[in-house]
C-alpha atoms as a PDB file:
ATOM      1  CA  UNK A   1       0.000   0.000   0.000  1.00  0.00           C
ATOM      2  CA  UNK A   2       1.022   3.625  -0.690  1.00  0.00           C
ATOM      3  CA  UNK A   3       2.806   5.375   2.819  1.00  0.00           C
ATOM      4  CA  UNK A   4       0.502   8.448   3.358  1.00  0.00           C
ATOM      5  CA  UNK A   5       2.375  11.779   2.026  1.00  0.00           C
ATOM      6  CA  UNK A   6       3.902  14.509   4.861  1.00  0.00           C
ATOM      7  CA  UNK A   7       1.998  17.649   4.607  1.00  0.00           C
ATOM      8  CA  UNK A   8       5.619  19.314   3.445  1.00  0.00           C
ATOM      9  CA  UNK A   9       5.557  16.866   0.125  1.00  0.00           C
ATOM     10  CA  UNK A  10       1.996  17.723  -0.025  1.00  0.00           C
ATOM     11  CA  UNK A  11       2.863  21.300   0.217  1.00  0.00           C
ATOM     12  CA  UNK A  12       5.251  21.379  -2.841  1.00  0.00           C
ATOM     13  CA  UNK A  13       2.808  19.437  -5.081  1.00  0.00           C
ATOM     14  CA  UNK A  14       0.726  22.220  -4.608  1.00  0.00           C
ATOM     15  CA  UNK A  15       2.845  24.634  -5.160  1.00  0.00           C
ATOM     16  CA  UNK A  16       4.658  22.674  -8.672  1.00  0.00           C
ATOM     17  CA  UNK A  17       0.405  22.068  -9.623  1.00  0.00           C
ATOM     18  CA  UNK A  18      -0.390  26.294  -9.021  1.00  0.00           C
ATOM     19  CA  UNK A  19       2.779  26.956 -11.370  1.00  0.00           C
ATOM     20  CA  UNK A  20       1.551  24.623 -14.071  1.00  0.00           C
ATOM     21  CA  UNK A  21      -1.837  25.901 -13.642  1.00  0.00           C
ATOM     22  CA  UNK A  22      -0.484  29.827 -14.249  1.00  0.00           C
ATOM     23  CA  UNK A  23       1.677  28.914 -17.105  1.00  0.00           C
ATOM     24  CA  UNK A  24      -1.349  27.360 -18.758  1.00  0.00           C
ATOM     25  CA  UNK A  25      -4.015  30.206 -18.434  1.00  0.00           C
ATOM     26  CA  UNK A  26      -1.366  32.635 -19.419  1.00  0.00           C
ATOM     27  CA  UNK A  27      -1.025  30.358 -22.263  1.00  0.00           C
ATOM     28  CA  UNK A  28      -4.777  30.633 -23.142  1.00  0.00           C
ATOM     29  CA  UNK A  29      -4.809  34.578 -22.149  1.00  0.00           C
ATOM     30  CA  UNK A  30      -2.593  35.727 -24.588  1.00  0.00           C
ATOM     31  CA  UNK A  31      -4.378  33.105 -27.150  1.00  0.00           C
ATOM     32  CA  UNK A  32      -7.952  34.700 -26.398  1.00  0.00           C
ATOM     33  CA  UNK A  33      -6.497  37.924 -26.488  1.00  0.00           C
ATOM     34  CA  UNK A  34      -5.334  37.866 -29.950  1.00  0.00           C
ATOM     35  CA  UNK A  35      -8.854  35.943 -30.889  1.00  0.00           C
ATOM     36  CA  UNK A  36     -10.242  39.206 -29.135  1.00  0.00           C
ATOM     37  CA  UNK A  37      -8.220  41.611 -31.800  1.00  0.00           C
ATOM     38  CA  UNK A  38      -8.946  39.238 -34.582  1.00  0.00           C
ATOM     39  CA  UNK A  39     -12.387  40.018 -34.034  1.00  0.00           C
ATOM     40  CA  UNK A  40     -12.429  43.697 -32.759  1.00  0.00           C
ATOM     41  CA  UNK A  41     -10.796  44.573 -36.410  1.00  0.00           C
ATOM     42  CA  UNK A  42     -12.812  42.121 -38.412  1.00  0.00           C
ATOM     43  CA  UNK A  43     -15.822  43.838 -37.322  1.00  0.00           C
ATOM     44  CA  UNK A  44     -14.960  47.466 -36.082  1.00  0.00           C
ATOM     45  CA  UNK A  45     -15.984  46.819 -32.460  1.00  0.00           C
ATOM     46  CA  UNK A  46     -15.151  50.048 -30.685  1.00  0.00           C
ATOM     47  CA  UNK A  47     -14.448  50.703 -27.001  1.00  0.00           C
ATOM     48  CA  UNK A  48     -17.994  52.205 -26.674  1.00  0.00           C
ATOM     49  CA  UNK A  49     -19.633  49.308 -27.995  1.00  0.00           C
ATOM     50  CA  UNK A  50     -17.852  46.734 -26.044  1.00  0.00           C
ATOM     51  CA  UNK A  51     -17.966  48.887 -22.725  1.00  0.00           C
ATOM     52  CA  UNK A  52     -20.323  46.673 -20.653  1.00  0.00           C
ATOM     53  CA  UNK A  53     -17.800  44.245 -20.819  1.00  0.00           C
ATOM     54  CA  UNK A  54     -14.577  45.906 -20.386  1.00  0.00           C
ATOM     55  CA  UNK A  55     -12.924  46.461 -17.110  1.00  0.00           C
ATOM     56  CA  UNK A  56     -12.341  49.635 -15.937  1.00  0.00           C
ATOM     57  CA  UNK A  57      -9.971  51.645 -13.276  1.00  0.00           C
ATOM     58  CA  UNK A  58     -10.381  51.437 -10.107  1.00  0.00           C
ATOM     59  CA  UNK A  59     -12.845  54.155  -8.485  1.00  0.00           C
ATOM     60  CA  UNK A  60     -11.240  56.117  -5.673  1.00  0.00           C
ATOM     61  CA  UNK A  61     -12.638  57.485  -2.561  1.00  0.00           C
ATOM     62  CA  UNK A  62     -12.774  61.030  -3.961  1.00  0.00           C
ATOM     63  CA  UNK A  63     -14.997  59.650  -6.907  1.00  0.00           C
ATOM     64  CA  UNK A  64     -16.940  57.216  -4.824  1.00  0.00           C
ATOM     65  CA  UNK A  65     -17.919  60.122  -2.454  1.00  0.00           C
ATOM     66  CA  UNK A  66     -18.692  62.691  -5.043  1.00  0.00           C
ATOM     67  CA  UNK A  67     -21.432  60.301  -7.355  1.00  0.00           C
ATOM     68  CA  UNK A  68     -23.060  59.484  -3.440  1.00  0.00           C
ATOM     69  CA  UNK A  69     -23.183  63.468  -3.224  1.00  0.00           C
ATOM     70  CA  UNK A  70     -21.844  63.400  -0.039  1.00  0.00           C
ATOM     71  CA  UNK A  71     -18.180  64.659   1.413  1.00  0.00           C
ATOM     72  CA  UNK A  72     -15.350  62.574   2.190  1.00  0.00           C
ATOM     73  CA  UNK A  73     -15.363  63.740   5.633  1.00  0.00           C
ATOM     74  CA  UNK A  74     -17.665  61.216   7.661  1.00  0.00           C
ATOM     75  CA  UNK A  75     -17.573  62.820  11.520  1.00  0.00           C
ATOM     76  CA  UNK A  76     -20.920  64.370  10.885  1.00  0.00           C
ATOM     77  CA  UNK A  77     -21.955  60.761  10.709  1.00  0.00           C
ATOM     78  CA  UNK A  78     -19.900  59.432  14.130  1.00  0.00           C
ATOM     79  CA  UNK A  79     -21.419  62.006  16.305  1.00  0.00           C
ATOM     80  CA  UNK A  80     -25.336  61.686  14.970  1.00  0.00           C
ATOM     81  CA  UNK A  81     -24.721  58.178  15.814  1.00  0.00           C
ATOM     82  CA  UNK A  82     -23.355  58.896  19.149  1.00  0.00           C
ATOM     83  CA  UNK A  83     -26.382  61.089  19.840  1.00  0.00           C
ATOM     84  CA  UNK A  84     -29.434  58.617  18.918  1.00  0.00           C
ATOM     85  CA  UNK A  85     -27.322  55.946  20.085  1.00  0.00           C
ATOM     86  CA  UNK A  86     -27.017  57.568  24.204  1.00  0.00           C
ATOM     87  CA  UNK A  87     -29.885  57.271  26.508  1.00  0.00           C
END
């Protein structure tokens, strides 16, 4: 019968299995990614039209704050909870 594996050898296979497994969807990445020009040039796709899909930057706090309408300073909010919140 097989001797049951150490959690070190167990360890590396996991480690030797997560490089194979990023070599092989970087593989596939840059493949889809030229099937994704292919096709953005065969049919004129522009960045408007494909913008639902498309990932985007990052919002910061500044532009998080400023679509809610509110300021980035939130201490009006600490002390009206500190108010309601004391009986």
């Amino acid at each position: 019968m097989n001797s049951p594996k150490s959690v070190d050898q167990i360890d590396a296979e996991i480690k030797e299995l997560q490089a194979q497994r990023d070599e092989a969807l970087k593989a596939s990445k840059d493949a889809d990614l030229e099937t994704v020009k292919r096709l953005c040039k065969q049919h004129g796709f522009t960045a408007t039209q494909l913008r639902g899909c498309l990932k985007t930057r990052a919002k910061t706090k500044k532009e998080e704050d400023a679509e809610a309408g509110t300021k980035p300073n939130a201490k009006a909010k600490t002390t009206t909870a500190k108010k309601t919140s004391g009986k």
